[in-house]
N, C-alpha and C. Protein backbone atom coordinates (compact mmCIF):
# COMPACT_ATOMS: atom_id res chain seq x y z
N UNK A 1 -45.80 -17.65 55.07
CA UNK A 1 -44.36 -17.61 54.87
C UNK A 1 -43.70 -18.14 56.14
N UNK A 2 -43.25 -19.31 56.22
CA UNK A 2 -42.46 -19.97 57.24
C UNK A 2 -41.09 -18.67 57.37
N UNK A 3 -41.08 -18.92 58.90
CA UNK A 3 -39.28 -18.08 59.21
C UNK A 3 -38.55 -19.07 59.01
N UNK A 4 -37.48 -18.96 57.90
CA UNK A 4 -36.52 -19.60 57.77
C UNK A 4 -35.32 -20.10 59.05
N UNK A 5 -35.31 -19.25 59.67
CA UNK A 5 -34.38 -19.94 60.89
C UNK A 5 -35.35 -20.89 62.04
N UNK A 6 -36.66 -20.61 62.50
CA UNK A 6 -37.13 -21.69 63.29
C UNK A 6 -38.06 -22.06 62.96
N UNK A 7 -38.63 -21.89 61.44
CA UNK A 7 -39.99 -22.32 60.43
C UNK A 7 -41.18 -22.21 61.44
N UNK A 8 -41.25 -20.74 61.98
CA UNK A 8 -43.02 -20.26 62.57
C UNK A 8 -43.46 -20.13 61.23
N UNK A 9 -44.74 -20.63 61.29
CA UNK A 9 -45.84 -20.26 59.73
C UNK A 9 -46.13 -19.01 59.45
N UNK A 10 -45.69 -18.05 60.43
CA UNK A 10 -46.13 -16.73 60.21
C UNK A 10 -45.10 -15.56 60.42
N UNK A 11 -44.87 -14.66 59.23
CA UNK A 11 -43.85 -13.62 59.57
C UNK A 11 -44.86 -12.18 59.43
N UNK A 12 -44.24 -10.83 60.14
CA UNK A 12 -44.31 -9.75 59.68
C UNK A 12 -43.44 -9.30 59.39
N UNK A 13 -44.26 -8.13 57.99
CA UNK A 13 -44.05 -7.67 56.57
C UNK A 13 -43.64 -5.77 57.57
N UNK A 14 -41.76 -5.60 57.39
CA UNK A 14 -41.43 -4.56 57.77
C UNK A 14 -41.24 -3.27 56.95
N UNK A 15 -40.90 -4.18 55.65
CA UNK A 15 -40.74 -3.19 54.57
C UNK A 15 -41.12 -3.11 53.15
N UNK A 16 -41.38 -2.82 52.12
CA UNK A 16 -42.15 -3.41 50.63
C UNK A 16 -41.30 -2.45 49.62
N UNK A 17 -40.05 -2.99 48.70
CA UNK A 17 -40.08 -2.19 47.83
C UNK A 17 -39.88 -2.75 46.34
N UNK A 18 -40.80 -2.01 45.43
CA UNK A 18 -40.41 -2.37 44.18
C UNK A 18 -39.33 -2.90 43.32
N UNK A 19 -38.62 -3.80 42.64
CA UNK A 19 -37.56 -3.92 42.07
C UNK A 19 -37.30 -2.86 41.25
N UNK A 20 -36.26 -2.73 40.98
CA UNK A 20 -35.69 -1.59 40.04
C UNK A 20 -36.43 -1.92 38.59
N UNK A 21 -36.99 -3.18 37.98
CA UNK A 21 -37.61 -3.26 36.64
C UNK A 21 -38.76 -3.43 36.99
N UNK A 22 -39.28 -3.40 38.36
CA UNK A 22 -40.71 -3.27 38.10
C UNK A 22 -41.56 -4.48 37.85
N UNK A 23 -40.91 -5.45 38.02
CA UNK A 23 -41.58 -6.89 37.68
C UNK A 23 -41.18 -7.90 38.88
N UNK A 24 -40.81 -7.48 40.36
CA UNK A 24 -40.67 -7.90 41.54
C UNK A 24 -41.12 -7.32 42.51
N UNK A 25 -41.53 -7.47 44.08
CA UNK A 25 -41.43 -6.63 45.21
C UNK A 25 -40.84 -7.35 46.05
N UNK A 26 -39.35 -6.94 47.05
CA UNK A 26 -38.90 -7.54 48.01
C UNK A 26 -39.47 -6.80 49.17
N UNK A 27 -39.53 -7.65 49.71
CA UNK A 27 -40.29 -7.52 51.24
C UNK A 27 -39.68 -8.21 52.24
N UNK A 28 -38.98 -6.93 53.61
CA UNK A 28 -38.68 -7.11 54.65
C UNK A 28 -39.41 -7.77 55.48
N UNK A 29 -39.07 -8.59 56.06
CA UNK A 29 -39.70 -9.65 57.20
C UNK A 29 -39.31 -9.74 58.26
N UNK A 30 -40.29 -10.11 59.50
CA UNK A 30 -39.51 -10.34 60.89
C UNK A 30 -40.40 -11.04 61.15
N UNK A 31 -39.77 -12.13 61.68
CA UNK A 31 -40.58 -13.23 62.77
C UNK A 31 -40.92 -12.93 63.93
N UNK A 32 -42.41 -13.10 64.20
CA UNK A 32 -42.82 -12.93 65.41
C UNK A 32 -42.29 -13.78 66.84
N UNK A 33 -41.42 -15.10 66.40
CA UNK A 33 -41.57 -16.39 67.43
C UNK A 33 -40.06 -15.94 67.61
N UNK A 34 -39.17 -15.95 67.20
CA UNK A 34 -37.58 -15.21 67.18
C UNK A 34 -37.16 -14.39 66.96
N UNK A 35 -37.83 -13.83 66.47
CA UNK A 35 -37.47 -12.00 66.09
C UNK A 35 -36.39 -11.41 64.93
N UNK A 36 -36.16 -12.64 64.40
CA UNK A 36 -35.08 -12.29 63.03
C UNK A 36 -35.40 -11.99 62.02
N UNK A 37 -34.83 -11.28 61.32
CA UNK A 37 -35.47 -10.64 59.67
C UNK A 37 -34.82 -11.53 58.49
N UNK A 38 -35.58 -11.37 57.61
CA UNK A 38 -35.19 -12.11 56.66
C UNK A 38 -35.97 -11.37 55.41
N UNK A 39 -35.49 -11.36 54.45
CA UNK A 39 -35.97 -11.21 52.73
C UNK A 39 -36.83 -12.08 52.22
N UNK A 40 -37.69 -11.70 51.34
CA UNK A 40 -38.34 -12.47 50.07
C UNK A 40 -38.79 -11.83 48.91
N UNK A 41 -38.53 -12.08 48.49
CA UNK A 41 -38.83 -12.05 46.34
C UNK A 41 -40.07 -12.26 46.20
N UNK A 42 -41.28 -11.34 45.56
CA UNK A 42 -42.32 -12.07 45.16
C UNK A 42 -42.07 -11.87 43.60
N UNK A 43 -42.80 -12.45 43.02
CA UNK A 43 -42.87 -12.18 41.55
C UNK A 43 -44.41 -13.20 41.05
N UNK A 44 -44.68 -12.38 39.91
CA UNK A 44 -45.81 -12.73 39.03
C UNK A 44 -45.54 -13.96 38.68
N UNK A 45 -46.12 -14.93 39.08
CA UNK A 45 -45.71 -16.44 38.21
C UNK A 45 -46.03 -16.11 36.42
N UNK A 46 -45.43 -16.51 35.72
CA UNK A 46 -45.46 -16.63 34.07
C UNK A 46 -45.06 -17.90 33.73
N UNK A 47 -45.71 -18.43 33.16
CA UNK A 47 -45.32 -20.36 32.51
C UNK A 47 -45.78 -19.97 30.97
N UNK A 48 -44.95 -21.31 30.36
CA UNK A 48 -45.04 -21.20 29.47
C UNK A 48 -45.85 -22.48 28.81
N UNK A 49 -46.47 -22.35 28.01
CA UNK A 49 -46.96 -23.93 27.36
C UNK A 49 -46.26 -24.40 26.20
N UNK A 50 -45.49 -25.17 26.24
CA UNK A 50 -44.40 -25.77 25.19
C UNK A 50 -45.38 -26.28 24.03
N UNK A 51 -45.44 -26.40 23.02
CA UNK A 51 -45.61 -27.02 21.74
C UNK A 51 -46.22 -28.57 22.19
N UNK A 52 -45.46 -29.47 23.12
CA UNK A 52 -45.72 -30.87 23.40
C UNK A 52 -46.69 -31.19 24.55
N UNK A 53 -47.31 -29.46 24.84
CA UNK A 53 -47.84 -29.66 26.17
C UNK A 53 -47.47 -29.42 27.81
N UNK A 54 -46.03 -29.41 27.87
CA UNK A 54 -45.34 -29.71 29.18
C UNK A 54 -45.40 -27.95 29.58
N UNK A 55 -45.39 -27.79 30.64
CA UNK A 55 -45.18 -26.38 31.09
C UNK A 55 -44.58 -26.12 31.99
N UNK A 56 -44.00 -24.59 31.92
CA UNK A 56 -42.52 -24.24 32.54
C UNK A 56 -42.34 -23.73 32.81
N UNK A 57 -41.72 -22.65 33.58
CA UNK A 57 -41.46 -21.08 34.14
C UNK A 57 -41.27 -20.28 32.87
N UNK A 58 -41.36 -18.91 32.65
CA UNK A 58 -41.06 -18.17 32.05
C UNK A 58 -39.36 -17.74 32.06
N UNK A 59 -38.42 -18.09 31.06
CA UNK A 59 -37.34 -17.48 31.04
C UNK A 59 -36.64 -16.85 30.35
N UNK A 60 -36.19 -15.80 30.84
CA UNK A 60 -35.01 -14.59 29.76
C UNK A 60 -34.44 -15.14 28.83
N UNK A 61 -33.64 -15.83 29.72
CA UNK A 61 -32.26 -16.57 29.18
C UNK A 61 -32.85 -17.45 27.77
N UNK A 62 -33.64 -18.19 27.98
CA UNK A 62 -33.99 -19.15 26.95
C UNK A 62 -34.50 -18.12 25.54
N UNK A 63 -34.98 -17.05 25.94
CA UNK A 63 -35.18 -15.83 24.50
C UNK A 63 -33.81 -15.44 23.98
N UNK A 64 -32.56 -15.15 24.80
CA UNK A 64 -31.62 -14.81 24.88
C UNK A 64 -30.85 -15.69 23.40
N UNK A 65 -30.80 -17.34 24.14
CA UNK A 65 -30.45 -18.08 23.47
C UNK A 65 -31.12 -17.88 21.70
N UNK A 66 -32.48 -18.41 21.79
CA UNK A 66 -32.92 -18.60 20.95
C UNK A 66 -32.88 -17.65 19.81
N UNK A 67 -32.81 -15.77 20.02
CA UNK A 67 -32.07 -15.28 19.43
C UNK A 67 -31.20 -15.02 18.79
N UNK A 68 -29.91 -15.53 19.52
CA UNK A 68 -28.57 -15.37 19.86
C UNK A 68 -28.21 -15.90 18.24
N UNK A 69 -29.23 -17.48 17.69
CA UNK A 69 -28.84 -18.18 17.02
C UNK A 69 -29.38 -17.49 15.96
N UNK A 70 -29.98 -16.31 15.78
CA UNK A 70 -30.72 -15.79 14.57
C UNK A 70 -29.65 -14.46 14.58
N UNK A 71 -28.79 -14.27 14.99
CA UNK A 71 -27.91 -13.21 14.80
C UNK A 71 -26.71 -13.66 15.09
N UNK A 72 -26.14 -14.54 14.82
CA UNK A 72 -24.77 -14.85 14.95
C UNK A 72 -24.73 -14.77 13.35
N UNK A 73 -23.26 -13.86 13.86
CA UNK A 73 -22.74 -12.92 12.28
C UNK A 73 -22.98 -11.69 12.15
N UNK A 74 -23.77 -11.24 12.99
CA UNK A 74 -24.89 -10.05 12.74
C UNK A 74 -24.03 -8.73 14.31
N UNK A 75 -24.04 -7.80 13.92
CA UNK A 75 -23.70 -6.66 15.03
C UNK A 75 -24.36 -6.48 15.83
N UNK A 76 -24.82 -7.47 17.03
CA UNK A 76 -25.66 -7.52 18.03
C UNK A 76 -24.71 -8.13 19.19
N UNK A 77 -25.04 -7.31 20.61
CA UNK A 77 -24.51 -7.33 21.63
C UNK A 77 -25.00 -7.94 22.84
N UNK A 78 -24.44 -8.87 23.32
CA UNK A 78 -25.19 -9.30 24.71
C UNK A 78 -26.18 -8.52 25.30
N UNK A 79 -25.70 -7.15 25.28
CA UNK A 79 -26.51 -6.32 26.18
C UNK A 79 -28.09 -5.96 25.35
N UNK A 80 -27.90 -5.60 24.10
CA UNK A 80 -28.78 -5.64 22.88
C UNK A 80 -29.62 -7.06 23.42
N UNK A 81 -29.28 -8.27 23.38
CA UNK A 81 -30.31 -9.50 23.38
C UNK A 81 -30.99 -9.41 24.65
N UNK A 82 -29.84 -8.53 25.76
CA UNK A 82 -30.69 -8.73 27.05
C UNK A 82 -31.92 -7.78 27.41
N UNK A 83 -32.02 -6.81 26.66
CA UNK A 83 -32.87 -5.49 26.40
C UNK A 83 -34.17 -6.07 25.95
N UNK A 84 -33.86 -7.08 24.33
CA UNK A 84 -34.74 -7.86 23.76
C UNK A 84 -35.00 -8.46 24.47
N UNK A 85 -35.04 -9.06 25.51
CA UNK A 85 -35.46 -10.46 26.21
C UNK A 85 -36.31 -9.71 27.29
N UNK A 86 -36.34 -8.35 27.94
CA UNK A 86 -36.73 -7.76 28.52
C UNK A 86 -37.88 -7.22 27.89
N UNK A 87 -37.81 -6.18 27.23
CA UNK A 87 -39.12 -5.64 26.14
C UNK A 87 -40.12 -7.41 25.74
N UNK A 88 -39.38 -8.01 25.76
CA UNK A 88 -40.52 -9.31 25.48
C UNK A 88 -41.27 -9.69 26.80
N UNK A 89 -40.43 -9.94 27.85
CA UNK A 89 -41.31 -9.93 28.66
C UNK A 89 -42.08 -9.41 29.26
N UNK A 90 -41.66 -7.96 29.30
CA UNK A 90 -42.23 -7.02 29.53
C UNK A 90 -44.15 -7.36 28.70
N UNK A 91 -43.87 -7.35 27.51
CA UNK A 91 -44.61 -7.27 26.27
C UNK A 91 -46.12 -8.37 27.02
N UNK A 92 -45.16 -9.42 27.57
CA UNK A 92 -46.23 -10.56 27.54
C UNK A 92 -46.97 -10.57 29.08
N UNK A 93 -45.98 -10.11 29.85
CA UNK A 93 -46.94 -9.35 31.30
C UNK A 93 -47.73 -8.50 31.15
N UNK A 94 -47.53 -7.38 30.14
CA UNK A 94 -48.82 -6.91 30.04
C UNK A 94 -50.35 -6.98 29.70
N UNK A 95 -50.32 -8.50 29.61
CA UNK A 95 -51.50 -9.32 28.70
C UNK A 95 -52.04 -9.44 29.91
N UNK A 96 -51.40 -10.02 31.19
CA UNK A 96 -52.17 -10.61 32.34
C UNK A 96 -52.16 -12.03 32.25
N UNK A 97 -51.98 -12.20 31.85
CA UNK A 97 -52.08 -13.81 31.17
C UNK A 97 -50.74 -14.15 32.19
N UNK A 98 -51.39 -15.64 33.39
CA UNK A 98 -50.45 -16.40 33.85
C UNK A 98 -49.64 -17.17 32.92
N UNK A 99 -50.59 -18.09 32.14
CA UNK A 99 -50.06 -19.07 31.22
C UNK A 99 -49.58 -18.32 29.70
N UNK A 100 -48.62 -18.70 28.69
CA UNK A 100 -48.90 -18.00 27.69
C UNK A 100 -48.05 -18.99 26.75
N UNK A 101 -49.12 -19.42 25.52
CA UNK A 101 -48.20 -20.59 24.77
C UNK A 101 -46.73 -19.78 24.22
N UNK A 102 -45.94 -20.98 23.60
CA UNK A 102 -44.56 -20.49 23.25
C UNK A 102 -44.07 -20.11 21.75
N UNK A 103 -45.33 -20.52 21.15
CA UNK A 103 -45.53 -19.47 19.73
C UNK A 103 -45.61 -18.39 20.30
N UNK A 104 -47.05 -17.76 20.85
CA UNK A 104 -46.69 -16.49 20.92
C UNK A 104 -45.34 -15.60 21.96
N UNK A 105 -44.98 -16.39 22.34
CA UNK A 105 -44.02 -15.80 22.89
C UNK A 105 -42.81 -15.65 21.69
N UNK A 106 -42.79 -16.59 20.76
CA UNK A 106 -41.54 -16.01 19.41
C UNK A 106 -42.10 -14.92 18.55
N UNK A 107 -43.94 -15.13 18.63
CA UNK A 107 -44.10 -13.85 18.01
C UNK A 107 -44.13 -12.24 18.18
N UNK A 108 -43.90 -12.65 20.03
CA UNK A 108 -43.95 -11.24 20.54
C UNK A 108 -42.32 -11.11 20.31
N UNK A 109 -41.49 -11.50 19.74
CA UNK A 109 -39.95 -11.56 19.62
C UNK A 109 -39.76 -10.37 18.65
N UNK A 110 -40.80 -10.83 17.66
CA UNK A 110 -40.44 -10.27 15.93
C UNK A 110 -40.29 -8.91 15.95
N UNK A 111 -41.25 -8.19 16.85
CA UNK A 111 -41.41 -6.59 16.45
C UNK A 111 -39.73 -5.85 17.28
N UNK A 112 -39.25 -6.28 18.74
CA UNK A 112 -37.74 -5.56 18.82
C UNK A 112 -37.12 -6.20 18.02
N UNK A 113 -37.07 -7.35 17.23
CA UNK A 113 -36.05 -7.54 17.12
C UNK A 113 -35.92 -7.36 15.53
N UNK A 114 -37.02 -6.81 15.01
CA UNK A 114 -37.22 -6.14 13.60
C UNK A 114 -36.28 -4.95 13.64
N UNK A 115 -36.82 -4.60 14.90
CA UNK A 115 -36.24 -3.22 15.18
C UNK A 115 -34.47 -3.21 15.56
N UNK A 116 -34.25 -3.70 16.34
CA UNK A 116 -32.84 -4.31 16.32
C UNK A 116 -31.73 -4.68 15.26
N UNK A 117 -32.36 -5.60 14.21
CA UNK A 117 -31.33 -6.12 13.41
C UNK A 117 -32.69 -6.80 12.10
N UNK A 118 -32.52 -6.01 10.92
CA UNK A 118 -33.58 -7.32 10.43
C UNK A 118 -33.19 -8.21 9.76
N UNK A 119 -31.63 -8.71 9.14
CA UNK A 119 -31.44 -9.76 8.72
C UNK A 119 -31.58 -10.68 9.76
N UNK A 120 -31.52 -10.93 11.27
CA UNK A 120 -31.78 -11.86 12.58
C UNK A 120 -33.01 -11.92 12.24
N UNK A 121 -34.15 -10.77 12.29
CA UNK A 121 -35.50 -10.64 12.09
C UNK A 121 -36.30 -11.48 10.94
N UNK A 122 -35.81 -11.85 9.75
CA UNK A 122 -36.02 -12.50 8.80
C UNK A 122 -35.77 -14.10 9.02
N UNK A 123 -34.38 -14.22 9.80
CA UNK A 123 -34.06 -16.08 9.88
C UNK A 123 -35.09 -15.82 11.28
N UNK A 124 -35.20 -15.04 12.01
CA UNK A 124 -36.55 -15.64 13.36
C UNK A 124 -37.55 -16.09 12.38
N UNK A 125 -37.71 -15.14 11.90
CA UNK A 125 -39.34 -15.01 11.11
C UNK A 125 -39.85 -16.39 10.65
N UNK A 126 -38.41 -16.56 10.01
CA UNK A 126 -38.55 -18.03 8.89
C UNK A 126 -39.47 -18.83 9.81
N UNK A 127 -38.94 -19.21 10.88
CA UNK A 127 -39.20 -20.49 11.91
C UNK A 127 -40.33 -19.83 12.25
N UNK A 128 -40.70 -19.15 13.24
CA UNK A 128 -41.98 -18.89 13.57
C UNK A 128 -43.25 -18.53 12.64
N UNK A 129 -42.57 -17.79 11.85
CA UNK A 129 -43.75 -17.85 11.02
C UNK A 129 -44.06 -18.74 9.62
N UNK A 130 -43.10 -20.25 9.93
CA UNK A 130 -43.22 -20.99 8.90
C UNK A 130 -43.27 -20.61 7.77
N UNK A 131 -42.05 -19.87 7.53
CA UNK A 131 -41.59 -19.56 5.73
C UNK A 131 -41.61 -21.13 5.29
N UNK A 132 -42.04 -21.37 4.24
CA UNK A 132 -41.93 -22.77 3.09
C UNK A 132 -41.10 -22.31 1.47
N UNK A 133 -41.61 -21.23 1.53
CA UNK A 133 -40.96 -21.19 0.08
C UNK A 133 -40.10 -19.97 0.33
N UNK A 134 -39.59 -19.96 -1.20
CA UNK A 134 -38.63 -18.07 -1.54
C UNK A 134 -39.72 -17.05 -1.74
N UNK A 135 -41.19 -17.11 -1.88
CA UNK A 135 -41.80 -17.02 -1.71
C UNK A 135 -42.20 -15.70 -0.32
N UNK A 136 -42.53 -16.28 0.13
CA UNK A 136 -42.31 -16.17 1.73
C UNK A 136 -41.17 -15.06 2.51
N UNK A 137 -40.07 -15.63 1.80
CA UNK A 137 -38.84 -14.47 1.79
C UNK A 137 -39.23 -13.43 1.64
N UNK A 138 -39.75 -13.61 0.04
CA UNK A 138 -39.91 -12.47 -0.80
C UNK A 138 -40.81 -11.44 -0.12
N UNK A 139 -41.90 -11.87 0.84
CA UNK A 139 -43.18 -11.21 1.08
C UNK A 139 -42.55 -10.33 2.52
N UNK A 140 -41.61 -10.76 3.10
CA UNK A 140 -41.28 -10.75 4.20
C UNK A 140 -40.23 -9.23 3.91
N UNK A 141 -39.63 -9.54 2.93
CA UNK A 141 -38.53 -8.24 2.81
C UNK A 141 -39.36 -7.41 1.68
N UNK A 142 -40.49 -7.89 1.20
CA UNK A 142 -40.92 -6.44 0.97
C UNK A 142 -41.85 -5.78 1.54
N UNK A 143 -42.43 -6.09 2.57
CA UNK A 143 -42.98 -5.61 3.70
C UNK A 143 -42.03 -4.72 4.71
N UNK A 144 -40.73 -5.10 4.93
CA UNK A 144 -39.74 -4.57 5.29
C UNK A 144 -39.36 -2.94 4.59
N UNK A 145 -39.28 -3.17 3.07
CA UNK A 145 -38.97 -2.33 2.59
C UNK A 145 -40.01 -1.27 2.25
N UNK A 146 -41.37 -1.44 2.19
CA UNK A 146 -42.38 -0.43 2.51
C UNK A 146 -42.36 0.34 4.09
N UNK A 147 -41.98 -0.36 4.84
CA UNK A 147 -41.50 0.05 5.99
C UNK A 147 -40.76 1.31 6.26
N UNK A 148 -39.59 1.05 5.46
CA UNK A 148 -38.44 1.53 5.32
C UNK A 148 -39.04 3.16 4.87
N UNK A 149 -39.87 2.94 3.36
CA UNK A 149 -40.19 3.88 2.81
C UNK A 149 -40.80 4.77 2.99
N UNK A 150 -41.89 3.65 3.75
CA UNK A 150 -43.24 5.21 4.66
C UNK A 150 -42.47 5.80 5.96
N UNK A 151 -41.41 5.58 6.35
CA UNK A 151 -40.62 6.15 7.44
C UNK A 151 -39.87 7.07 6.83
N UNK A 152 -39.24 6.74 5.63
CA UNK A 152 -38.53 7.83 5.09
C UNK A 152 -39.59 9.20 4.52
N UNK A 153 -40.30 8.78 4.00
CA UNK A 153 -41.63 10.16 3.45
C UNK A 153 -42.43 10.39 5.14
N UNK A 154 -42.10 10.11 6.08
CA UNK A 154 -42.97 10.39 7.54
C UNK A 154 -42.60 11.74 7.69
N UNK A 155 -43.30 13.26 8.18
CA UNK A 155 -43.09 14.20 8.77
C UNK A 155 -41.68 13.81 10.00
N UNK A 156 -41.02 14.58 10.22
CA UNK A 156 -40.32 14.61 11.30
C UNK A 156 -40.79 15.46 12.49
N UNK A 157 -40.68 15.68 13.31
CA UNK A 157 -41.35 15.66 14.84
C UNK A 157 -40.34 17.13 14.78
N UNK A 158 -39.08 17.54 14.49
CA UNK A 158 -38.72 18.82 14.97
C UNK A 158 -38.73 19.45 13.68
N UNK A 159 -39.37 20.87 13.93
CA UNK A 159 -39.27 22.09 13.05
C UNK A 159 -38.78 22.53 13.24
N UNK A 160 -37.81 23.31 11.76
CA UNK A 160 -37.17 24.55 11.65
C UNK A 160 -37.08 25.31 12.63
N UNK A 161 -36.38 25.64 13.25
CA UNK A 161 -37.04 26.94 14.27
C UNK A 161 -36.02 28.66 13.27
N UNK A 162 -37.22 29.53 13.90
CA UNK A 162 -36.34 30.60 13.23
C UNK A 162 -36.42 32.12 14.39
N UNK A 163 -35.61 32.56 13.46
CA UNK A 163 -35.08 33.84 14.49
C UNK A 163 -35.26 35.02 14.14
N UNK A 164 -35.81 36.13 14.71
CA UNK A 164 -36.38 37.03 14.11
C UNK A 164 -35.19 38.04 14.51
């Protein structure tokens, strides 16, 4: 790590703390040759492999977007897509995986955002999971709706309580 004010090749490491999400560590620095402190960001490199081959940093924003266009109309909130864009990445750091193609990155999309909104969840679906027919629709929302059903007949987690 060059010191940014007189570029010595070598700094010491004063302080180390986690980012608040857990997917950074900033680390206090001081130059040995001038003695000034300075910051740095590390982070996990994540790339992506595009469809055409080309590869790219991993970004929020671009899930954000690509969303955005499967729920316009739909009761979803900036803050909602930015949650989703988070739980995804989250999702795909946990693989370990530096590189990670960009299919699966729309398919790690489907499950919050099933959960989120599923008419958005259905126009994602289409595209990633190459709906062709009504067909396809059809299989898609009734999978949905068994969903629906074995959640509704599921035990619930709090009992009655009673009083003697």
């Amino acid at each position: 790590m060059f010191c940014p004010f007189c570029r010595h090749p070598d700094s010491r490491v004063i302080d180390s703390r986690t980012s608040d999400d857990g997917l950074s560590i900033r680390r206090r620095r001081q130059c040995p040759e001038c003695g000034r402190r300075f910051s740095t960001t590390e982070t996990a490199s994540l790339n992506i492999i595009k469809r055409s081959g080309v590869v790219e940093p991993f970004s929020r924003e671009k899930i954000v977007t690509g969303v955005r266009k499967a729920c316009q109309g739909r009761p979803v909130t900036d803050s909602d897509l930015a949650m989703l864009a988070q739980k995804v990445e989250e999702t795909i750091r946990q693989t370990g995986a530096s590189q990670i193609d960009a299919n699966d990155i729309g398919l790690a999309i489907l499950p919050p955002l099933r959960d989120l909104d599923e008419v958005a969840y259905l126009r994602f679906a289409s595209v990633y999971q190459g709906f062709s027919s009504l067909e396809d629709f059809e299989a898609a929302i009734t999978q949905l709706r068994r969903e629906h059903e074995s959640d509704e007949h599921a035990p619930t987690s709090a009992s009655p309580s009673t009083t003697d």
